[in-house]
Protein backbone atom coordinates (compact mmCIF):
# COMPACT_ATOMS: atom_id res chain seq x y z
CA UNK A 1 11.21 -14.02 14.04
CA UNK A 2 7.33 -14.87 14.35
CA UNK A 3 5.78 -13.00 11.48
CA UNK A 4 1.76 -12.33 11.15
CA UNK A 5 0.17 -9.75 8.76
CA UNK A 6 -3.34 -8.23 8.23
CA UNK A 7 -5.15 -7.33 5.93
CA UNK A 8 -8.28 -5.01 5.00
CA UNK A 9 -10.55 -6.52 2.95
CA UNK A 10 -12.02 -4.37 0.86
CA UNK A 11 -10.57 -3.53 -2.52
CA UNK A 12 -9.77 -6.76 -4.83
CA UNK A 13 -8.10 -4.97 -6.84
CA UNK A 14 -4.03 -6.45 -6.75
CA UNK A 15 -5.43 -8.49 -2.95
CA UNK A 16 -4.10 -11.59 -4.69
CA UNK A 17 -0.97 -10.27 -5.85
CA UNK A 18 -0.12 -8.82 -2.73
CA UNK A 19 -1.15 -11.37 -0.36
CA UNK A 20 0.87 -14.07 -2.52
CA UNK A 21 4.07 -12.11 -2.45
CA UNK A 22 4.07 -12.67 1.65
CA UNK A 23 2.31 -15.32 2.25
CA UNK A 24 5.05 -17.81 2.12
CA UNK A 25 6.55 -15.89 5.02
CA UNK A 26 3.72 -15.53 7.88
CA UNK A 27 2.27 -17.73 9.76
CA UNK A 28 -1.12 -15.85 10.12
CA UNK A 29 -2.96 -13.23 8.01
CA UNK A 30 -5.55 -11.66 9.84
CA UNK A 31 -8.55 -10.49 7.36
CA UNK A 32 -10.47 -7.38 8.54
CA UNK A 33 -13.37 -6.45 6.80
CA UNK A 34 -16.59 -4.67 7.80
CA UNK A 35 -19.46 -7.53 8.07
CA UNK A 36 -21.93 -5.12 6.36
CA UNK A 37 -19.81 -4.63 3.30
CA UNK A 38 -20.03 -0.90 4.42
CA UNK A 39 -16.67 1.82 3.46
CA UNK A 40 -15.20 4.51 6.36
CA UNK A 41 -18.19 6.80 4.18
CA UNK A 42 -20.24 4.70 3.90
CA UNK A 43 -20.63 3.14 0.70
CA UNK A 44 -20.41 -0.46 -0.39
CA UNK A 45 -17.78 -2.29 -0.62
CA UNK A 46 -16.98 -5.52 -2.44
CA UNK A 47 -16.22 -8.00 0.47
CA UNK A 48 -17.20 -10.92 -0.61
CA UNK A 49 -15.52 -10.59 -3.81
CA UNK A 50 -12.63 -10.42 -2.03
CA UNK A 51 -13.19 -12.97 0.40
CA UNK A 52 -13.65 -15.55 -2.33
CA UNK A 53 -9.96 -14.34 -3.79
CA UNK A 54 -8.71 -15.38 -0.23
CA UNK A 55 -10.21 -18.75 -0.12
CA UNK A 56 -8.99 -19.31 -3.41
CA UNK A 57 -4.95 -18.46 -2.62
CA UNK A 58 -5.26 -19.82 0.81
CA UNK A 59 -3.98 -23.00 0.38
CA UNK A 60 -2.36 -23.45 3.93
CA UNK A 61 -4.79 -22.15 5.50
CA UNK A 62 -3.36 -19.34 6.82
CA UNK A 63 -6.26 -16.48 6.80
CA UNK A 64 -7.98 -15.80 9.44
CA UNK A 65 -11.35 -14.05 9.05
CA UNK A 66 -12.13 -10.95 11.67
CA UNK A 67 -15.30 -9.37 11.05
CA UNK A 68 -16.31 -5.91 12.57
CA UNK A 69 -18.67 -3.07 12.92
CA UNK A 70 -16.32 -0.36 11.35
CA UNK A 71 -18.57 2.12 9.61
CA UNK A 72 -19.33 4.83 12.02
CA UNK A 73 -21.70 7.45 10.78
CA UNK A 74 -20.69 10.87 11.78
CA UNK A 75 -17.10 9.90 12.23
CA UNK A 76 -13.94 11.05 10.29
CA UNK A 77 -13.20 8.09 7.83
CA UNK A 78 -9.82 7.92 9.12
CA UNK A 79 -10.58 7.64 12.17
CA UNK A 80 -12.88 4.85 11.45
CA UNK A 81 -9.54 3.73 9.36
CA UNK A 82 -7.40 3.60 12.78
CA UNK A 83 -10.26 1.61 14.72
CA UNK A 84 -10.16 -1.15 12.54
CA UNK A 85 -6.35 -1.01 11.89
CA UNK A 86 -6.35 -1.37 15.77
CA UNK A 87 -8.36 -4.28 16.00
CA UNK A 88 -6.68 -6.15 13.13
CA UNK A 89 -3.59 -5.30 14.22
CA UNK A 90 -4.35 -6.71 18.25
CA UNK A 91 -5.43 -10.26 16.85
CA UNK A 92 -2.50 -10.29 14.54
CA UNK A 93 -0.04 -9.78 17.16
CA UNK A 94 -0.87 -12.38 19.10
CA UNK A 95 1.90 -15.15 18.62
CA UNK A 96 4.52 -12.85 16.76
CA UNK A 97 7.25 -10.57 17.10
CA UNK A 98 6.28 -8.56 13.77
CA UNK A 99 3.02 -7.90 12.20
CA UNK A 100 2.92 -6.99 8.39
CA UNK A 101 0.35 -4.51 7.35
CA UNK A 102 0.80 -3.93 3.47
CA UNK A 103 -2.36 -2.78 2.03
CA UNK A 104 -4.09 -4.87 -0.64
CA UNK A 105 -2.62 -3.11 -3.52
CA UNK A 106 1.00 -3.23 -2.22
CA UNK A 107 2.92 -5.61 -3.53
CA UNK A 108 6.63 -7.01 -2.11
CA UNK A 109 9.08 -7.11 -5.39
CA UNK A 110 12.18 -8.46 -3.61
CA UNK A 111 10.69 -10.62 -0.53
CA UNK A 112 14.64 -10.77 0.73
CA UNK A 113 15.27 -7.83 0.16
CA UNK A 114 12.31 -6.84 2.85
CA UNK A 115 12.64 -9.42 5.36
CA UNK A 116 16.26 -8.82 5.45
CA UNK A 117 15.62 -5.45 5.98
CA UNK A 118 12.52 -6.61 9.08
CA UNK A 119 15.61 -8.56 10.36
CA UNK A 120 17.90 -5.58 10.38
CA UNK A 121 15.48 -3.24 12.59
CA UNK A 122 14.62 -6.07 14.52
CA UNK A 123 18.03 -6.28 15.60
CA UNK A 124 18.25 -2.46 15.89
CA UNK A 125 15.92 -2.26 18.20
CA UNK A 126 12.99 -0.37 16.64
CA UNK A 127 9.30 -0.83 16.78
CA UNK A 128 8.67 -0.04 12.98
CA UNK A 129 9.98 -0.86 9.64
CA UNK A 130 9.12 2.61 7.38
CA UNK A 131 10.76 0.38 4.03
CA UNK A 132 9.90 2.62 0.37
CA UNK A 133 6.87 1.91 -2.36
CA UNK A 134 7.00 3.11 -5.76
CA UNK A 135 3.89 5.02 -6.00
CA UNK A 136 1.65 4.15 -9.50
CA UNK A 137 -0.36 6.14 -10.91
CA UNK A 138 -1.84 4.71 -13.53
CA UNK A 139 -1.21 1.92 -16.02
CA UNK A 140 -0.62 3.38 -19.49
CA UNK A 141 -0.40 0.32 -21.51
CA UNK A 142 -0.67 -3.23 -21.93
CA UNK A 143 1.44 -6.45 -20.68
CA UNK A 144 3.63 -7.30 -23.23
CA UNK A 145 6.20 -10.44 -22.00
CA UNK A 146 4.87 -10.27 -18.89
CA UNK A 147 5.62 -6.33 -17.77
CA UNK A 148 3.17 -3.64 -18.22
CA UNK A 149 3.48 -0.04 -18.61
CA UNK A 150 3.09 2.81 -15.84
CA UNK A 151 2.95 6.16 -15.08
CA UNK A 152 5.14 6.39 -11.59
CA UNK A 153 5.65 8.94 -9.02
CA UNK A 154 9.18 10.90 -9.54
CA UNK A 155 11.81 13.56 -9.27
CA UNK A 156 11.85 16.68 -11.36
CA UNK A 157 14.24 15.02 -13.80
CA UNK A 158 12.41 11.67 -13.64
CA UNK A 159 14.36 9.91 -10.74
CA UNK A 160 13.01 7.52 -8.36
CA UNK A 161 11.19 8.21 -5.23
CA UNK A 162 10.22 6.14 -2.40
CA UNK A 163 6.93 6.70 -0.59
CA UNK A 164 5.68 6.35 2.80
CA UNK A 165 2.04 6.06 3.48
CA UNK A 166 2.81 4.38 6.88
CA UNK A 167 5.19 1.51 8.68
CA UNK A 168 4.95 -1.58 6.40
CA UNK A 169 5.74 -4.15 9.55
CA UNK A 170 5.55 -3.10 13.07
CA UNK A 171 6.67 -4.70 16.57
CA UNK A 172 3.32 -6.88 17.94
CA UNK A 173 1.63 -4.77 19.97
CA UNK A 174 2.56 -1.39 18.63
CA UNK A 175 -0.30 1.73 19.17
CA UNK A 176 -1.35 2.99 15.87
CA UNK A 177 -2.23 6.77 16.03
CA UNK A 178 -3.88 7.51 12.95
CA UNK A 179 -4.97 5.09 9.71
CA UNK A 180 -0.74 2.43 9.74
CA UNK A 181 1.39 5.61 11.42
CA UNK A 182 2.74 4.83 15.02
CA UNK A 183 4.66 8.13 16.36
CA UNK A 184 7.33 7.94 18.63
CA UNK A 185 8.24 4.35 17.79
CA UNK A 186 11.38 3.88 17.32
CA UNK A 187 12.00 3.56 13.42
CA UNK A 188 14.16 1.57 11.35
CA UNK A 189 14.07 3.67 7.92
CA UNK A 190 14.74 2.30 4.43
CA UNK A 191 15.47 4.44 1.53
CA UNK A 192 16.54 3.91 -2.40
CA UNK A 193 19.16 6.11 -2.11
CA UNK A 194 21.65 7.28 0.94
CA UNK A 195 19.70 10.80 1.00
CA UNK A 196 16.28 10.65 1.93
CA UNK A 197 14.19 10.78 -1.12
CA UNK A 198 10.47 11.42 -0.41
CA UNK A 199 9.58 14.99 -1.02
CA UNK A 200 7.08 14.71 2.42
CA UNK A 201 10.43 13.92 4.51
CA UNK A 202 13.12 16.35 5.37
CA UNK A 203 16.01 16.30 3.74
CA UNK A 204 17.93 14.94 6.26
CA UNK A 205 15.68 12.55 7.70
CA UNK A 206 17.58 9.43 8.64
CA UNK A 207 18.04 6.74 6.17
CA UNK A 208 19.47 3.39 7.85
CA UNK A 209 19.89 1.20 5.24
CA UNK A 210 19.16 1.42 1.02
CA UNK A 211 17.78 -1.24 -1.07
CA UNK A 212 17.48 -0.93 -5.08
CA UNK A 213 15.03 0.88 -6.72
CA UNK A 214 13.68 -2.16 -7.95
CA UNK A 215 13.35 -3.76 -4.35
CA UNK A 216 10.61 -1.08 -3.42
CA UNK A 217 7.36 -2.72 -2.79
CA UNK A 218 5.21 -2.24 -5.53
CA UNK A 219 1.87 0.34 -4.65
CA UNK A 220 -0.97 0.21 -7.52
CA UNK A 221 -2.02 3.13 -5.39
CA UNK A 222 -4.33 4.51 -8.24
CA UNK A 223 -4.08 1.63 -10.95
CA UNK A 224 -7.46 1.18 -11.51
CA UNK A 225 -10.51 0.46 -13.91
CA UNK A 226 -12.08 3.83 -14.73
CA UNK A 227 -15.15 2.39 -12.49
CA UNK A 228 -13.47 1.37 -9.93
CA UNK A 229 -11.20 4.44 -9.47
CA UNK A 230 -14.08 6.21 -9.21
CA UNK A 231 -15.34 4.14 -6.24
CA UNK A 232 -11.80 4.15 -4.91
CA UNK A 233 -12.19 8.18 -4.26
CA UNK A 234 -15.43 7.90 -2.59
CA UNK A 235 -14.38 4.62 0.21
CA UNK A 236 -11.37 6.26 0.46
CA UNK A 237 -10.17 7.54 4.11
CA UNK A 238 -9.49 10.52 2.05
CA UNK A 239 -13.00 11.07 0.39
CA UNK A 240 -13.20 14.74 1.55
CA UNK A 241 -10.19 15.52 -0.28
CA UNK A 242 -10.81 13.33 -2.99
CA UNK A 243 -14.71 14.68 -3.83
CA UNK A 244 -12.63 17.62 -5.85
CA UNK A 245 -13.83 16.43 -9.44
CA UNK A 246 -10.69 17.81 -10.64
CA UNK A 247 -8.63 14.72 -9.32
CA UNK A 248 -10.27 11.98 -11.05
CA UNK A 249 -10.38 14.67 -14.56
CA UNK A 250 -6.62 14.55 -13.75
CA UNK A 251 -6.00 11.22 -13.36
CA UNK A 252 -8.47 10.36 -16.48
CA UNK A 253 -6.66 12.28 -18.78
CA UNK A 254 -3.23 11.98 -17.76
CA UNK A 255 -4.12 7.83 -18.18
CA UNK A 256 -4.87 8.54 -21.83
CA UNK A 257 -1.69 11.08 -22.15
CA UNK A 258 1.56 9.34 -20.46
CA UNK A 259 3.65 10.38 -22.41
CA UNK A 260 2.54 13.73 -22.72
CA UNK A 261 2.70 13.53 -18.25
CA UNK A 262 6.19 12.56 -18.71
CA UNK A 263 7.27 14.97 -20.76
CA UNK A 264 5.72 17.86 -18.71
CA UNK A 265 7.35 16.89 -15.09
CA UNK A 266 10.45 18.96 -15.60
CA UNK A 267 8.23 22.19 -16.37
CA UNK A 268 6.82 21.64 -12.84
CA UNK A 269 8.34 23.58 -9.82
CA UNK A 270 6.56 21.40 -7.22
CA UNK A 271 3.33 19.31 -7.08
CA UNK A 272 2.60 15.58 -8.88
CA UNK A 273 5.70 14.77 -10.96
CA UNK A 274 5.64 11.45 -13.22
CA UNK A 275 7.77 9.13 -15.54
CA UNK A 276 6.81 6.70 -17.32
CA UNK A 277 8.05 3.12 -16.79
CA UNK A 278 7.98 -0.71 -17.18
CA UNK A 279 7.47 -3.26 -14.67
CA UNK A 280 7.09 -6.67 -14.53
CA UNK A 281 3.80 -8.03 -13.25
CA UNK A 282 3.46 -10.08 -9.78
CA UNK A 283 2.22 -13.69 -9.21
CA UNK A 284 -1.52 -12.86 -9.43
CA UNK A 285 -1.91 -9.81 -10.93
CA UNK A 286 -4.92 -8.19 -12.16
CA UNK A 287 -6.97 -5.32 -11.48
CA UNK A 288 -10.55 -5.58 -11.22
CA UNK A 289 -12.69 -4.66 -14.13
């Protein structure tokens, strides 16, 4: 198979990491980014911050820079998300057969373990790869040996869970609908566990193939500096939700209180469950300060 990816620079935060545990297997990475360093909401964004990290890991040459008008003023963020996904996506697929499009703070633990699984809906016939993430929340300690501490995303009784926030690889040429979902294309579903484990799925929703735990791609979804998790909520496609000052007072103390978080998720019926666990940290690793 022909494999591209893109990317959307915008966050440094984990870009390195994540674009280092792929890069080995694409032949092109497409780099979006808006050429006025301006978010979905309009705030700045640290391009060329991340541009430099690019230059610096590029060593085959493999980016390709795409630059784009993709703050609109008066339009829903995500919207504006989808536009540019579009676009990135369109250049990407020319030349491949599958086009990667991991976020900048995903990161592929078990690069076999994916492509095997790309290689496996290829051959079934879909259009997308839905494949899980391990949702983090926050880090809650230092690296010690080379593995950090983390507050993660979990069951009641602190089991795993695999997230979806969209297909990681889809077919070249695939229409995204909104922000990395394409509905009604055919999907080739990964899971941790024979039973569908993400609480925003049915229960029975169709699990094709199961990986390990530990073969999730890493998300640093909310890992952050406390200044930069701030900025995080207000680029964010989700800035309307995220304004509520109650979910960064949340996510502030719960950093400081892990275990405390931990400790707490059986007491909840439903809502943000956690455990607390240690991971060891990708090739280029490092959020920003």
């Amino acid at each position: 198979m022909r494999i591209n990816a893109y990317v959307l620079a915008g966050d440094p935060n984990f870009l390195a990491a994540s674009v280092l545990s792929y890069y080995d297997h694409v032949d092109r990475i497409v780099v979006s980014y808006d050429r006025n360093a301006t978010s979905w909401t309009g705030t700045v964004l640290p391009v060329d911050e991340c541009l430099g990290i690019l230059k610096e890991l590029d060593r085959e040459g493999r980016c390709e820079l795409a630059p784009g008008d993709f703050w609109r003023p008066g339009e829903n963020p995500l919207e504006s998300e989808t536009i540019q996904r579009r676009a990135a996506l369109a250049q990407a697929s020319d030349g491949a057969d599958w086009v990667l499009q991991l976020d900048t703070d995903e990161v592929v633990a078990d690069p076999a373990a994916f492509l095997g699984a790309l290689e496996h809906a290829d051959a079934a016939g879909a259009d997308a790869l839905d494949y899980p993430s391990r949702w983090l929340y926050a880090r809650t300690g230092p690296a010690g040996r080379g593995a950090g501490l983390y507050l993660e995303s979990s069951t009641r009784l602190w089991g795993p869970v695999a997230g979806y926030p969209g297909p990681l690889a889809v077919r070249a040429g695939t229409h995204l609908d909104l922000a990395r979902q394409a509905h009604g294309a055919p999907l080739y579903r990964v899971d941790v566990r024979p039973q569908n484990t993400d609480p925003a799925h049915p229960r029975d929703a169709a699990v094709h193939e199961v990986v390990r735990t530990r073969s999730a791609v890493l998300h640093y979804s909310w890992v952050r500096s406390d200044d930069y998790m701030r900025r995080k909520l207000g680029w964010s496609g989700h800035a309307a939700e995220y304004s509520d000052p109650a979910i960064y007072q949340a996510w502030a103390w719960r950093s400081r209180h892990p275990l405390l978080t931990g400790l707490a998720t059986p007491l909840r019926r439903r809502g943000e469950r956690y455990r607390v666990v240690r991971l060891p940290e990708p090739e280029g690793y490092g959020p920003a300060d």
